[in-house]
C-alpha atoms as a PDB file:
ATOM      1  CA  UNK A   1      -2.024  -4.324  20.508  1.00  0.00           C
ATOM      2  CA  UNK A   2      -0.919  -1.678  17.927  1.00  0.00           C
ATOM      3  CA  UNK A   3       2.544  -0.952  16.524  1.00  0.00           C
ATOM      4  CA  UNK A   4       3.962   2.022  14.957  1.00  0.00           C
ATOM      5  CA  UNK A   5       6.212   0.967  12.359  1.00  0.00           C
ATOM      6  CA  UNK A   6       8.471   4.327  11.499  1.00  0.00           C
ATOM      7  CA  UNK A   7      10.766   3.854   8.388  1.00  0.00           C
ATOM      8  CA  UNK A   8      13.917   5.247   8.617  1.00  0.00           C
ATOM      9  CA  UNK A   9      15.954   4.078   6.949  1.00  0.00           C
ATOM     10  CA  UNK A  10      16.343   6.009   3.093  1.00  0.00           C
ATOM     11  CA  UNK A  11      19.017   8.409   2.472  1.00  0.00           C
ATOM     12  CA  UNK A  12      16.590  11.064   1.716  1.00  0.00           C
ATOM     13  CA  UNK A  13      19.505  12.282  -1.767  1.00  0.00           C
ATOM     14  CA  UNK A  14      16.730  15.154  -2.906  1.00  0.00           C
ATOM     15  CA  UNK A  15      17.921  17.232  -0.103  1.00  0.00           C
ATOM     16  CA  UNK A  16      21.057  17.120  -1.107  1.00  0.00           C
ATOM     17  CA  UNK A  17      24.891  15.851  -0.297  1.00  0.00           C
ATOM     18  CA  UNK A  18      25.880  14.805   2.905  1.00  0.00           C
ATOM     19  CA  UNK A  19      22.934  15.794   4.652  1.00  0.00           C
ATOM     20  CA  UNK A  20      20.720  13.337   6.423  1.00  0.00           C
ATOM     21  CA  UNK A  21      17.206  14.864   6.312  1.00  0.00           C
ATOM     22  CA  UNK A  22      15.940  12.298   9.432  1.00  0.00           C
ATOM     23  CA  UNK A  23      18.693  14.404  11.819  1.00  0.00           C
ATOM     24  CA  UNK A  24      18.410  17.439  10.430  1.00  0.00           C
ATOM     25  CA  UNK A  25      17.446  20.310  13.388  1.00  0.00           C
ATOM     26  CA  UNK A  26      14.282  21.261  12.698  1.00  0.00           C
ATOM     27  CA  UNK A  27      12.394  23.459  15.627  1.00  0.00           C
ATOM     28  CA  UNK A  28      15.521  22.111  18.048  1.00  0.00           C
ATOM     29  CA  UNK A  29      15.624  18.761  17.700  1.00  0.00           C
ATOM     30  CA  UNK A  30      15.944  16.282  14.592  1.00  0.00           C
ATOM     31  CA  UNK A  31      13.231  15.534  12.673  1.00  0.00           C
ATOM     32  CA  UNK A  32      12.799  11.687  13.159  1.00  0.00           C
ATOM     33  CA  UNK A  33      12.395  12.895  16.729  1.00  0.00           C
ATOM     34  CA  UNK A  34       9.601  14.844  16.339  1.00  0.00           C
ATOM     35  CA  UNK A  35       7.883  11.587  14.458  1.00  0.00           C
ATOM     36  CA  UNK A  36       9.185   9.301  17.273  1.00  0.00           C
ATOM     37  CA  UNK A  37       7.670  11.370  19.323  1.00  0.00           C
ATOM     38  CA  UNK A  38       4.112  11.806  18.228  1.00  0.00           C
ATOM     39  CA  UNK A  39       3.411   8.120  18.031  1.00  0.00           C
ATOM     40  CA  UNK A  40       4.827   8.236  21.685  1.00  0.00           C
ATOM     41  CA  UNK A  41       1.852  10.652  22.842  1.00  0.00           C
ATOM     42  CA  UNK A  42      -0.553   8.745  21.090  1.00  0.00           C
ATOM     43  CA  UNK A  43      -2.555   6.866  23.506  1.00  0.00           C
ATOM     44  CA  UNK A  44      -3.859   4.207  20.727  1.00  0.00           C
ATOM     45  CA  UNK A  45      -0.128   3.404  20.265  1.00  0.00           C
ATOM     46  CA  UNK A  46       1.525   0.470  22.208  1.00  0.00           C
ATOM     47  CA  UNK A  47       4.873   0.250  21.126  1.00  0.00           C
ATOM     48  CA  UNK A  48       7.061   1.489  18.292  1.00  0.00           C
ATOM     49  CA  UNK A  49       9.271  -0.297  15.549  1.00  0.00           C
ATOM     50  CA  UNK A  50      11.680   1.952  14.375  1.00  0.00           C
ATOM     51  CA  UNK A  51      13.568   0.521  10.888  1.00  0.00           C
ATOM     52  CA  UNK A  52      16.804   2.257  10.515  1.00  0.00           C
ATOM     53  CA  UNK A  53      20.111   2.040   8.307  1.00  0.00           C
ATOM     54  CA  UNK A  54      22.769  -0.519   8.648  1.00  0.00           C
ATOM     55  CA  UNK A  55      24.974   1.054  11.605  1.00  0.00           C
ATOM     56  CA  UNK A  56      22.766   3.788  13.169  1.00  0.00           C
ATOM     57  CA  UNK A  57      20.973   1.777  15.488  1.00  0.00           C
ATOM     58  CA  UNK A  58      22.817   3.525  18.647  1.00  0.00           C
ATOM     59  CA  UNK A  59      22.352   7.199  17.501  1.00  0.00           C
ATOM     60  CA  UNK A  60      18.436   6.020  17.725  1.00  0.00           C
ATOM     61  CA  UNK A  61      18.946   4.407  21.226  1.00  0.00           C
ATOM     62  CA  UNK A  62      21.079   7.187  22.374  1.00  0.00           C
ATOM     63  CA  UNK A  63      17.854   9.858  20.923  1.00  0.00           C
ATOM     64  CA  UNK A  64      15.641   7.286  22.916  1.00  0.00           C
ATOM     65  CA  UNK A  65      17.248   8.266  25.927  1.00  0.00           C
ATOM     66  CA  UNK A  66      17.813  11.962  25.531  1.00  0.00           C
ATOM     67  CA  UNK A  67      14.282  12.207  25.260  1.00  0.00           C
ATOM     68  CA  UNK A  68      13.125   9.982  27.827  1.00  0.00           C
ATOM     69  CA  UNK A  69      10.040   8.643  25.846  1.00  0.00           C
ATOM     70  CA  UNK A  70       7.986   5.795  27.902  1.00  0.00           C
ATOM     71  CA  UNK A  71       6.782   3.939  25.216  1.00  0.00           C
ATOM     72  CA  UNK A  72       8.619   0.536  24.642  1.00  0.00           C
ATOM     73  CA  UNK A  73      10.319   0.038  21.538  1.00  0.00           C
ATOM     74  CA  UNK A  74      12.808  -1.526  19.113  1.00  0.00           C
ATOM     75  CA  UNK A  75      15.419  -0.761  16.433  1.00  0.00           C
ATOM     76  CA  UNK A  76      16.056  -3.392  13.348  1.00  0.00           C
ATOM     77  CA  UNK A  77      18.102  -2.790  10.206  1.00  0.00           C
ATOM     78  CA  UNK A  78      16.406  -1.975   7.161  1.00  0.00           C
ATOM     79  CA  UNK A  79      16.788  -3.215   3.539  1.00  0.00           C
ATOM     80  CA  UNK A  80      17.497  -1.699   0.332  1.00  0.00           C
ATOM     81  CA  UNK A  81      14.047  -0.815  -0.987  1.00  0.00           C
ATOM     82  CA  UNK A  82      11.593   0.921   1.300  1.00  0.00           C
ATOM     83  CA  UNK A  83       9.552  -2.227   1.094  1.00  0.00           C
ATOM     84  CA  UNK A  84      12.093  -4.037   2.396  1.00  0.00           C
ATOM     85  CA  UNK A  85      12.916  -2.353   5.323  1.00  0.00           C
ATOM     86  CA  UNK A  86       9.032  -2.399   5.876  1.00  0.00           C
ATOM     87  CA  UNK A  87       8.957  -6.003   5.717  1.00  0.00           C
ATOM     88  CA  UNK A  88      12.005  -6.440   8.088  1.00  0.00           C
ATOM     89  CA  UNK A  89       9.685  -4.066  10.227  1.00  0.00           C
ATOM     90  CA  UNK A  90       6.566  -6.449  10.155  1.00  0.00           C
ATOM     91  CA  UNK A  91       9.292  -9.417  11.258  1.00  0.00           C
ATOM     92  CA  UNK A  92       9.801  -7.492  14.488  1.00  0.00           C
ATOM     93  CA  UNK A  93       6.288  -6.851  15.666  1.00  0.00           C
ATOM     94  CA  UNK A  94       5.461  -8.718  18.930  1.00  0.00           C
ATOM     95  CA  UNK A  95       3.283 -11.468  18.265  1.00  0.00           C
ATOM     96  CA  UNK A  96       0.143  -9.632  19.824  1.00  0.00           C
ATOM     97  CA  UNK A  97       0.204  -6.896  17.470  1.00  0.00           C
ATOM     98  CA  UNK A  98      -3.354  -6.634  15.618  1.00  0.00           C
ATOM     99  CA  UNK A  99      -2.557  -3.172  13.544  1.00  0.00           C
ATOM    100  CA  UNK A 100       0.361  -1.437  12.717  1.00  0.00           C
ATOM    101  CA  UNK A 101       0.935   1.845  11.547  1.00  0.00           C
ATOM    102  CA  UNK A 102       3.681   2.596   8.610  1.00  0.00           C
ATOM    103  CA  UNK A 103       4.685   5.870   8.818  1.00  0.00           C
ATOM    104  CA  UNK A 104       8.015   7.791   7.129  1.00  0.00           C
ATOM    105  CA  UNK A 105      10.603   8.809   9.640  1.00  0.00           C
ATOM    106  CA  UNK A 106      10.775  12.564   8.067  1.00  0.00           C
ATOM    107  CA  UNK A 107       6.700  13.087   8.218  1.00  0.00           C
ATOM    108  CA  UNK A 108       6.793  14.541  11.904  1.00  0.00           C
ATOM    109  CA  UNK A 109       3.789  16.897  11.304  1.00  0.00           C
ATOM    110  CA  UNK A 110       0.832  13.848  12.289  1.00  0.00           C
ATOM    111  CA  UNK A 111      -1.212  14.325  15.111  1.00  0.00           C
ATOM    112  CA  UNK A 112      -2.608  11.999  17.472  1.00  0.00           C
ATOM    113  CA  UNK A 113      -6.054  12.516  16.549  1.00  0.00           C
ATOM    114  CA  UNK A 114      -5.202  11.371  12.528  1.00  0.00           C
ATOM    115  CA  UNK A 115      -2.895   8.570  13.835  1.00  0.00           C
ATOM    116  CA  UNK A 116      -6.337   6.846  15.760  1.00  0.00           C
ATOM    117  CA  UNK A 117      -8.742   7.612  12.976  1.00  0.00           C
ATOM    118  CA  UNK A 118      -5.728   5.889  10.653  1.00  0.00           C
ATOM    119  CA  UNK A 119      -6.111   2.918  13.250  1.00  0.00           C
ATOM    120  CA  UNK A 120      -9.901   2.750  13.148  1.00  0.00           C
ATOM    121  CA  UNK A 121     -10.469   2.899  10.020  1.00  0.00           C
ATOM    122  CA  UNK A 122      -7.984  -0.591   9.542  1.00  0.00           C
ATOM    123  CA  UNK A 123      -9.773  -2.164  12.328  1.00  0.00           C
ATOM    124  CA  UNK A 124     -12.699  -2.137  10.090  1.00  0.00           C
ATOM    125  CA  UNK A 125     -11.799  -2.445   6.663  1.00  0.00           C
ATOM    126  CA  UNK A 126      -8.175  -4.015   6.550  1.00  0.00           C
ATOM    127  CA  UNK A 127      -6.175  -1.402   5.241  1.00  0.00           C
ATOM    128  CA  UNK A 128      -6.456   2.974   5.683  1.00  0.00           C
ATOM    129  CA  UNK A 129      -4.310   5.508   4.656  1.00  0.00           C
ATOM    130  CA  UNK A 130      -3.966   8.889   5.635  1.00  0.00           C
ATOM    131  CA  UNK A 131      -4.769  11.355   2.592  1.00  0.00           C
ATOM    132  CA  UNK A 132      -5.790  14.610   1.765  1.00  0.00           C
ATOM    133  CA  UNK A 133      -7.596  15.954  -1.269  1.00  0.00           C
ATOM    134  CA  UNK A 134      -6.135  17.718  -4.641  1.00  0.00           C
ATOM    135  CA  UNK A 135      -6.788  20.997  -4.640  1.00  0.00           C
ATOM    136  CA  UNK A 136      -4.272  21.888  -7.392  1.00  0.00           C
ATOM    137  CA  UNK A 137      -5.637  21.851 -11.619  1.00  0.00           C
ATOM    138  CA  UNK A 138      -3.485  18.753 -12.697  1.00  0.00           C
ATOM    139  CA  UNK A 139      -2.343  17.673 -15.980  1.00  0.00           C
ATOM    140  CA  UNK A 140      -0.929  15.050 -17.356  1.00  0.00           C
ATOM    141  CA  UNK A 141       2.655  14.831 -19.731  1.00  0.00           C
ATOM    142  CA  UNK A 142       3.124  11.928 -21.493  1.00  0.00           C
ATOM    143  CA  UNK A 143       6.908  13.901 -22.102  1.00  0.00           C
ATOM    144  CA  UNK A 144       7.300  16.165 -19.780  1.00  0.00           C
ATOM    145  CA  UNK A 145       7.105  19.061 -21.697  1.00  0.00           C
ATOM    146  CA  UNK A 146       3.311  19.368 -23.067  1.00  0.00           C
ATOM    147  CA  UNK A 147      -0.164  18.578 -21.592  1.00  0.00           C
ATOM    148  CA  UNK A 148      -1.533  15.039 -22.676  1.00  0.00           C
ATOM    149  CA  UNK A 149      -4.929  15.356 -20.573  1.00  0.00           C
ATOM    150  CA  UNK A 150      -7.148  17.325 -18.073  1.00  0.00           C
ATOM    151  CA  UNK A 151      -7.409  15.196 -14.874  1.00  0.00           C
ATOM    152  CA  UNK A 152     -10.460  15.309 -12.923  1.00  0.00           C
ATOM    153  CA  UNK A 153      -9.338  16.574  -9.257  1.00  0.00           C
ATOM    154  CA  UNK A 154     -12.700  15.534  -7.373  1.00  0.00           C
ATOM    155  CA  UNK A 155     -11.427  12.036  -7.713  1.00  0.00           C
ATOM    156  CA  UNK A 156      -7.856  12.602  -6.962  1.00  0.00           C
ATOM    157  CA  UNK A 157      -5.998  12.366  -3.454  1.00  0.00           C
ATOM    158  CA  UNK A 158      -2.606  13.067  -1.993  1.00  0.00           C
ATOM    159  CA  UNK A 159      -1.760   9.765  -0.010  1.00  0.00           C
ATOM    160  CA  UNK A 160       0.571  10.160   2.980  1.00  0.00           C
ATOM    161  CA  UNK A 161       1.937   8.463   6.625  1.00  0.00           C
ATOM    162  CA  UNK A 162       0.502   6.533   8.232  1.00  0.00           C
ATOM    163  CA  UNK A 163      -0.504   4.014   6.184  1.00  0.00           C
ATOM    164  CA  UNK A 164      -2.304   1.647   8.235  1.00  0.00           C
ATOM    165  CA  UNK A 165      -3.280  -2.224   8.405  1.00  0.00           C
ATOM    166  CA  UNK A 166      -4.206  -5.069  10.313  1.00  0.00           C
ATOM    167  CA  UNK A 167      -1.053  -7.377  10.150  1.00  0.00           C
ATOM    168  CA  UNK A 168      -2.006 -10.317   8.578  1.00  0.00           C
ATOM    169  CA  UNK A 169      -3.661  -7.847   5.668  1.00  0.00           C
ATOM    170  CA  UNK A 170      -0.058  -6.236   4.847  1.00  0.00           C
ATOM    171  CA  UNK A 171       2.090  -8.975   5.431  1.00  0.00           C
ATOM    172  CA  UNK A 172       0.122 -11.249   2.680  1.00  0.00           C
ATOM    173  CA  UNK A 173       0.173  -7.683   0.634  1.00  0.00           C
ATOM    174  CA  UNK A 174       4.158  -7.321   0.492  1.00  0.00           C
ATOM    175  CA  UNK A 175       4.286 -11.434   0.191  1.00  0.00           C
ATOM    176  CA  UNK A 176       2.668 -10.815  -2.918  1.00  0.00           C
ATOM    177  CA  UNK A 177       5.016  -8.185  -3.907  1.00  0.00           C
ATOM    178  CA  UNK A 178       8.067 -10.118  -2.957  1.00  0.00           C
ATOM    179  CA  UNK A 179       6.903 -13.309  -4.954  1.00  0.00           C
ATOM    180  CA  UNK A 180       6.408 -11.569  -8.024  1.00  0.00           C
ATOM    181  CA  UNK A 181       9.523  -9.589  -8.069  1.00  0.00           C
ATOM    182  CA  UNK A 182       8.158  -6.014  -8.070  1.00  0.00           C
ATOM    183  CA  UNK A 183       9.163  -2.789  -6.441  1.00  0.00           C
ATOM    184  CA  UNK A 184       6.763  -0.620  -5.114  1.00  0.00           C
ATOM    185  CA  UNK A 185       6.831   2.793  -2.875  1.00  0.00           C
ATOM    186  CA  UNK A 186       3.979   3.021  -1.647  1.00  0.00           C
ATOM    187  CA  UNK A 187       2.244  -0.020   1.348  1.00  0.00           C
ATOM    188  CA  UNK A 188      -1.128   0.791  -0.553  1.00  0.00           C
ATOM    189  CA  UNK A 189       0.291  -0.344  -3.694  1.00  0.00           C
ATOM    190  CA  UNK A 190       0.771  -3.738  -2.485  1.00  0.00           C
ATOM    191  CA  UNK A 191      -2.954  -3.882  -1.126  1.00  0.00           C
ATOM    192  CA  UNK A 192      -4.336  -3.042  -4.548  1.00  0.00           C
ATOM    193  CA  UNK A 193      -2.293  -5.911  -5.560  1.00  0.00           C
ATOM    194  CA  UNK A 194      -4.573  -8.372  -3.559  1.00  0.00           C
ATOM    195  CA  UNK A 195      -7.343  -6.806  -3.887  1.00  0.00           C
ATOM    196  CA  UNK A 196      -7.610  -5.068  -0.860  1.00  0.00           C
ATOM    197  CA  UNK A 197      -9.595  -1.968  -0.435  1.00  0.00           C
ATOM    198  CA  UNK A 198      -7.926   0.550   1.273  1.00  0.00           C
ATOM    199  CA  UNK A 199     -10.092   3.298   3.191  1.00  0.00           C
ATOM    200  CA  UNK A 200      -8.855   7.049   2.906  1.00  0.00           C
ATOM    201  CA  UNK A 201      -8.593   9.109   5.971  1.00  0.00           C
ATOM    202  CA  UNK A 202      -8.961  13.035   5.040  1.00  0.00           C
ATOM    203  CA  UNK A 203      -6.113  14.683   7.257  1.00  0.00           C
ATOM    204  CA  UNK A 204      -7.276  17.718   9.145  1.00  0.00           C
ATOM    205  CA  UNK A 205      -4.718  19.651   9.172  1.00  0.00           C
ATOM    206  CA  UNK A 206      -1.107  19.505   6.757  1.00  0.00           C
ATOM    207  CA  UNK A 207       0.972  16.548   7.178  1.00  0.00           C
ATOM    208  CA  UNK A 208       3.780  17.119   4.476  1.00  0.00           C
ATOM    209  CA  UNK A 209       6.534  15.080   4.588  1.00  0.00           C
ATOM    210  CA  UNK A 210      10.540  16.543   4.385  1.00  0.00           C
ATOM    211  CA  UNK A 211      11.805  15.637   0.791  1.00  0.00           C
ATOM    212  CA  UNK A 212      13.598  18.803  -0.154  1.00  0.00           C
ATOM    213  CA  UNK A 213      15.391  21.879   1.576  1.00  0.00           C
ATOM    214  CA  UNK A 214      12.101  24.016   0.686  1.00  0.00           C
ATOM    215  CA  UNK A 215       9.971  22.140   2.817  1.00  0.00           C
ATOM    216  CA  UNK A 216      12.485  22.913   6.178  1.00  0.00           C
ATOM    217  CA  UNK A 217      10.938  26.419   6.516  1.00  0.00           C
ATOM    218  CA  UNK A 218       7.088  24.981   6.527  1.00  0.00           C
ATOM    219  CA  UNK A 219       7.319  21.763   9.111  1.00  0.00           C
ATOM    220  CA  UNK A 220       9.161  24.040  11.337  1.00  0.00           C
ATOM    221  CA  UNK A 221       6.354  26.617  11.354  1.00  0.00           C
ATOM    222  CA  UNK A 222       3.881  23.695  11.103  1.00  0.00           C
ATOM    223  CA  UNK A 223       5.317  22.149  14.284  1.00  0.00           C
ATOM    224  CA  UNK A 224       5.964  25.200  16.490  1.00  0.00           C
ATOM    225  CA  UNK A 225       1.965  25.044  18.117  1.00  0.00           C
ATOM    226  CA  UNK A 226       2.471  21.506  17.886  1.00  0.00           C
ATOM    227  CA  UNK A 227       4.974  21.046  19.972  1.00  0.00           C
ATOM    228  CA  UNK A 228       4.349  23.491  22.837  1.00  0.00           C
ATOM    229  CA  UNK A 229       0.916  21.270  22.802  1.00  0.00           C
ATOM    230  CA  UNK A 230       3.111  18.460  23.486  1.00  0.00           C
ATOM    231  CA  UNK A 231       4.920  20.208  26.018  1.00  0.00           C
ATOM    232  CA  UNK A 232       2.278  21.543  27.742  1.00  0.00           C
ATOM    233  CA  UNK A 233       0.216  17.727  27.723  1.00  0.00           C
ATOM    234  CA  UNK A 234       3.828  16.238  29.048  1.00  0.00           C
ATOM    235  CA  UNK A 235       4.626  18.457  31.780  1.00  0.00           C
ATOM    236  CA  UNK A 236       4.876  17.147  35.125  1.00  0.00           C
ATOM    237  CA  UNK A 237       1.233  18.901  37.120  1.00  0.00           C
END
């Protein structure tokens, strides 16, 4: 059995006051919807976890059944550090659930196809993450204001959603984390903790994820072909 395990639950401040980023209307309907829903299509996808802020767990049941997805699922509370509300996400997988994929709420650009290659990859190894490669020159500032070093960009990769595992290999990865007191953003961080090789999956096509008001304009062109795929896959024959 596989679980998608969508985080929702940060307040998402770089976009500004007062605006929740996982709700905002992006191609006519809120963003987390647009991640909800692609894990919903996925055929490799059995149910779906969806961690959410203290108090919002009805505007997520009530989006549930606007869009009439089929898939079962659940809503739990998160906690205050993204780990957290990952590991109170892990605590309410059903007990047949081999892998689970972590993905952010406001990352609604995956596609099916990245999502199963995600969930391959940690059937074999333990642990996968989506990724694509630098393409950018990048330096590095020890103070922000001049160059320290050249960084070689054949080695470096931009690691995204979904982050992938079987579910004993992440929950002894955050136990790890939690005994020793650390804070970490990143599910792959707490893998290299153990020791745990983690197994990059190149993404095909972008999968950016919504951090500031910049970005708005780009999913919703990124998601326009997207969805009428959806649409047109979903429609009754």
């Amino acid at each position: 059995m596989n679980t998608a395990l969508i985080v929702a639950a940060g307040q998402g401040t770089r976009m500004g006051p007062g605006v929740d980023k996982l709700f905002l209307a992006v191609g006519g309907r809120p963003v987390v919807a647009h991640t909800w829903g692609r894990f919903d299509a996925c055929p490799d996808i059995d149910e779906v976890v969806l961690v959410v802020r203290e108090g919002t767990a009805e505007t997520f049941h009530a989006l549930a059944r606007a869009a009439r997805w089929t898939k079962p699922y659940r809503v739990v509370a998160g906690g205050r550090e993204r780990q957290d509300s990952v590991w109170a996400g892990l605590n309410a997988l059903a007990p047949a659930t081999e892998l689970v994929a972590i993905q952010d709420g406001a990352r609604p650009c995956v596609t099916s196809a990245l999502i199963r290659a995600c969930l391959a990859a940690a059937r074999q190894t333990g642990a996968a993450v989506a990724a694509q490669r630098v393409t950018d020159t990048i330096k590095d500032s020890a103070d922000g204001q001049f160059i320290a070093r050249h960084l070689n960009r054949a080695r470096l990769w931009a690691v995204q959603t979904p982050q992938t595992f079987r579910v004993e290999v992440i929950r002894a990865a955050l136990a790890a984390v939690r005994a020793q007191g650390l804070v970490i953003t990143d599910d792959t961080a707490a893998c290299e903790l153990i020791g745990q090789q983690v197994q990059l999956v190149e993404s095909a096509s972008p999968n950016p994820k919504l951090t500031t008001p910049a970005d708005v304009a780009v999913i919703e062109l990124l998601l326009q072909p997207r969805d009428a795929a959806e649409g047109s896959r979903s429609a009754p024959g």
